[in-house]
C-alpha atoms as a PDB file:
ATOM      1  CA  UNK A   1     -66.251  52.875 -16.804  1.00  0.00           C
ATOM      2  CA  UNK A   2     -63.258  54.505 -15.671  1.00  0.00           C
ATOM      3  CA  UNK A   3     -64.249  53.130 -11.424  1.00  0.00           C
ATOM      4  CA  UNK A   4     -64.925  49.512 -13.188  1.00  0.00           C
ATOM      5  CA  UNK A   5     -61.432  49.482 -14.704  1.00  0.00           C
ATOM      6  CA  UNK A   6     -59.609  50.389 -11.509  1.00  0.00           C
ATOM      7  CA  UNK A   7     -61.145  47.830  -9.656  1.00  0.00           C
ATOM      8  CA  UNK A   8     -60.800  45.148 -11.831  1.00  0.00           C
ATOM      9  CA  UNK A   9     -56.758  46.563 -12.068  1.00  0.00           C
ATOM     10  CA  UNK A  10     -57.064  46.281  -8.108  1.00  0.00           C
ATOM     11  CA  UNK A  11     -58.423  42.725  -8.129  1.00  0.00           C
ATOM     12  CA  UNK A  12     -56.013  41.771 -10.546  1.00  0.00           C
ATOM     13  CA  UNK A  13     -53.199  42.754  -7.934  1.00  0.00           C
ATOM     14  CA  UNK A  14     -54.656  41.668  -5.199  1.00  0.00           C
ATOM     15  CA  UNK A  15     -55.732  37.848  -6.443  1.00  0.00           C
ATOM     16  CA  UNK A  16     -52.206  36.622  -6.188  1.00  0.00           C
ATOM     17  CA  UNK A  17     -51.231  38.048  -3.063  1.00  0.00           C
ATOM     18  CA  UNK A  18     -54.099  37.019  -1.765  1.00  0.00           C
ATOM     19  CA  UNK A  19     -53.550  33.227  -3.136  1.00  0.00           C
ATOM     20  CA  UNK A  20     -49.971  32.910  -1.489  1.00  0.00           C
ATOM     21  CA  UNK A  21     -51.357  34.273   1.793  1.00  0.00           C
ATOM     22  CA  UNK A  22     -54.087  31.611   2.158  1.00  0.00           C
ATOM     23  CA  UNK A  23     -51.435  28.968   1.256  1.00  0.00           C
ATOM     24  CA  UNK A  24     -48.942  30.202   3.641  1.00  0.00           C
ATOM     25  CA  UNK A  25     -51.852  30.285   6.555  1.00  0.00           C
ATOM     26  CA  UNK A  26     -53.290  26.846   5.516  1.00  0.00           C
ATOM     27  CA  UNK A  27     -49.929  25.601   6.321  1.00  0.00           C
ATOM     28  CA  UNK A  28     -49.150  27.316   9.826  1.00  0.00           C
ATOM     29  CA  UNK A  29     -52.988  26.469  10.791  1.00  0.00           C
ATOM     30  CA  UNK A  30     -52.137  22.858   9.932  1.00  0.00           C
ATOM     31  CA  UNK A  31     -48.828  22.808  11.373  1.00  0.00           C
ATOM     32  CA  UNK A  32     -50.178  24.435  14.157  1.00  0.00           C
ATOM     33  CA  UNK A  33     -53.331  22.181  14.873  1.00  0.00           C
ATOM     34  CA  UNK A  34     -51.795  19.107  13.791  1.00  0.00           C
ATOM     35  CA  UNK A  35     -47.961  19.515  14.918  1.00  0.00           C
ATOM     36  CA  UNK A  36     -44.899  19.316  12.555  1.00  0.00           C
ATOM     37  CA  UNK A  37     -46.381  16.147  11.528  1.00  0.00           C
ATOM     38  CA  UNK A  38     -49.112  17.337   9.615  1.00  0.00           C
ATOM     39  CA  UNK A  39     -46.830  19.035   6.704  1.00  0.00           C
ATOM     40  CA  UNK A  40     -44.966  15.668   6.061  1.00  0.00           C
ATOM     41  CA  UNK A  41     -45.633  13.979   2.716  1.00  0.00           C
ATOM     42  CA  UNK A  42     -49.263  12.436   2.983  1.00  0.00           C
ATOM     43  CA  UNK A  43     -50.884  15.352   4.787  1.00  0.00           C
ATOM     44  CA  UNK A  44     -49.174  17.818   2.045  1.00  0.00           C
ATOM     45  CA  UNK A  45     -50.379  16.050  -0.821  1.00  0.00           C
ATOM     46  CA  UNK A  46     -53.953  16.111  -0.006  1.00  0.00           C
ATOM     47  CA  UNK A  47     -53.855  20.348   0.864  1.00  0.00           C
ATOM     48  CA  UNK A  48     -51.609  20.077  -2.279  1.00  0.00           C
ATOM     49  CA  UNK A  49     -54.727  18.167  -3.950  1.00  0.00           C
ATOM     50  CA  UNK A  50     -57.380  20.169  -2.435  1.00  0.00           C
ATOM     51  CA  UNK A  51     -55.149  23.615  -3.191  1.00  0.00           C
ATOM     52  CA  UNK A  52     -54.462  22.893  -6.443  1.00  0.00           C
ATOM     53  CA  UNK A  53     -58.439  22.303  -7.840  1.00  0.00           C
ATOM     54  CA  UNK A  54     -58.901  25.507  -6.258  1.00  0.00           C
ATOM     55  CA  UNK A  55     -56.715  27.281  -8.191  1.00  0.00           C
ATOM     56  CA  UNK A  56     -57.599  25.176 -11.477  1.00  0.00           C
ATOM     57  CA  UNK A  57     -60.679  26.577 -10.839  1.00  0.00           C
ATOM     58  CA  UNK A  58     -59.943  30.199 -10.097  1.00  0.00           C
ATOM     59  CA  UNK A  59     -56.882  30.679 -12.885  1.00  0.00           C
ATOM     60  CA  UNK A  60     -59.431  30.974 -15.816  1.00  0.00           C
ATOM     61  CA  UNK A  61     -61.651  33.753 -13.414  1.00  0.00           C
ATOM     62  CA  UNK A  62     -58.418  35.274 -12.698  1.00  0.00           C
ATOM     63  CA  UNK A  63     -57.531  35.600 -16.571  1.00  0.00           C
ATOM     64  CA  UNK A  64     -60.687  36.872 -17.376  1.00  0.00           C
ATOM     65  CA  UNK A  65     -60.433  39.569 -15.291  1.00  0.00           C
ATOM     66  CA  UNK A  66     -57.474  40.284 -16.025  1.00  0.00           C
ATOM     67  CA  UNK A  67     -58.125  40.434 -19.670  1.00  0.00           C
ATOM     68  CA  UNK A  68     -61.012  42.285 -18.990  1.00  0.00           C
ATOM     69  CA  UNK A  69     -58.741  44.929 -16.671  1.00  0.00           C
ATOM     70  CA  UNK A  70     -56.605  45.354 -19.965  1.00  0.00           C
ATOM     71  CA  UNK A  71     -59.472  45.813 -22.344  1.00  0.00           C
ATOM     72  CA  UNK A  72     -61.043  48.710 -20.019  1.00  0.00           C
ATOM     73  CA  UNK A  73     -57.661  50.225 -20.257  1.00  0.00           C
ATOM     74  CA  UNK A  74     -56.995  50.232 -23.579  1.00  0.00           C
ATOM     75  CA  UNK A  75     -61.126  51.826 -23.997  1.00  0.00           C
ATOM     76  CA  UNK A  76     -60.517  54.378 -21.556  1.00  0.00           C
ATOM     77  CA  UNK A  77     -57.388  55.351 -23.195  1.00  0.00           C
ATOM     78  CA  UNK A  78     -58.613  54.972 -26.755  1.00  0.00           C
ATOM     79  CA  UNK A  79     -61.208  57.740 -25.421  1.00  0.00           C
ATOM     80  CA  UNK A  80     -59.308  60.114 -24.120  1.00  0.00           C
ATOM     81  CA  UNK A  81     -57.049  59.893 -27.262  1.00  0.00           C
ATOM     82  CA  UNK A  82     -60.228  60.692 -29.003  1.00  0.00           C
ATOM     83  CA  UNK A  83     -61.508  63.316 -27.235  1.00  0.00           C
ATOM     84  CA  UNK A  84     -57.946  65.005 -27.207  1.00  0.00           C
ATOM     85  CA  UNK A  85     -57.903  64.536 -30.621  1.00  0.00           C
ATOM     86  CA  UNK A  86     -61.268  65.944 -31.503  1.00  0.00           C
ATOM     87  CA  UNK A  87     -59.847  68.903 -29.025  1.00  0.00           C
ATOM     88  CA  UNK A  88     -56.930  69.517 -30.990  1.00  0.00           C
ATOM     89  CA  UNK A  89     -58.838  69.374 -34.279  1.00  0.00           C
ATOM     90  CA  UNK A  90     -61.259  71.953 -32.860  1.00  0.00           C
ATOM     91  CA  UNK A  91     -58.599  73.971 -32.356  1.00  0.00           C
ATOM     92  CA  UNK A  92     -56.698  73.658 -35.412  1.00  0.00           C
ATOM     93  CA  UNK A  93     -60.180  74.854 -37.241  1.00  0.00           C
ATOM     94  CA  UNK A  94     -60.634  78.347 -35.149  1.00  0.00           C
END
């Protein structure tokens, strides 16, 4: 549980990083292919389009996981809380 938590934490980090990077290289690729021309207002608003159904798309994955990331931390915690508990209670008996 512990390993499933971590890398959902990870993939929570990494998602948004990861989102600005593919922007940023969408634009030097078209830039690149395409000249300066190809970031002017007509081009932009179609990777604009096409970038933002992505991401309308993605967001509510994105908050899931996240969620989920939160609700494997606060399990893993409440557990060891328990188990230190039940240790201390142990100990408060002998």
């Amino acid at each position: 549980m512990r390993v499933l938590g971590e890398l959902l934490t990870v993939y929570a980090t990494v998602y948004p990083v990861a989102c600005a990077t593919i922007w940023r290289n969408l634009r030097n690729d078209l830039a690149r292919d395409y000249g300066p021309a190809a970031l002017d207002a007509e081009h932009m608003r179609h990777v604009h389009l096409i970038t933002a159904l992505r991401a309308g798309l993605m967001w509510p994955a994105y908050l899931a996981v996240l969620c989920l990331s939160g609700a494997f931390s606060l399990f893993i915690a409440a557990g060891e809380v328990a188990l230190s508990v039940r240790e201390w209670l142990r100990r408060g008996k002998s």
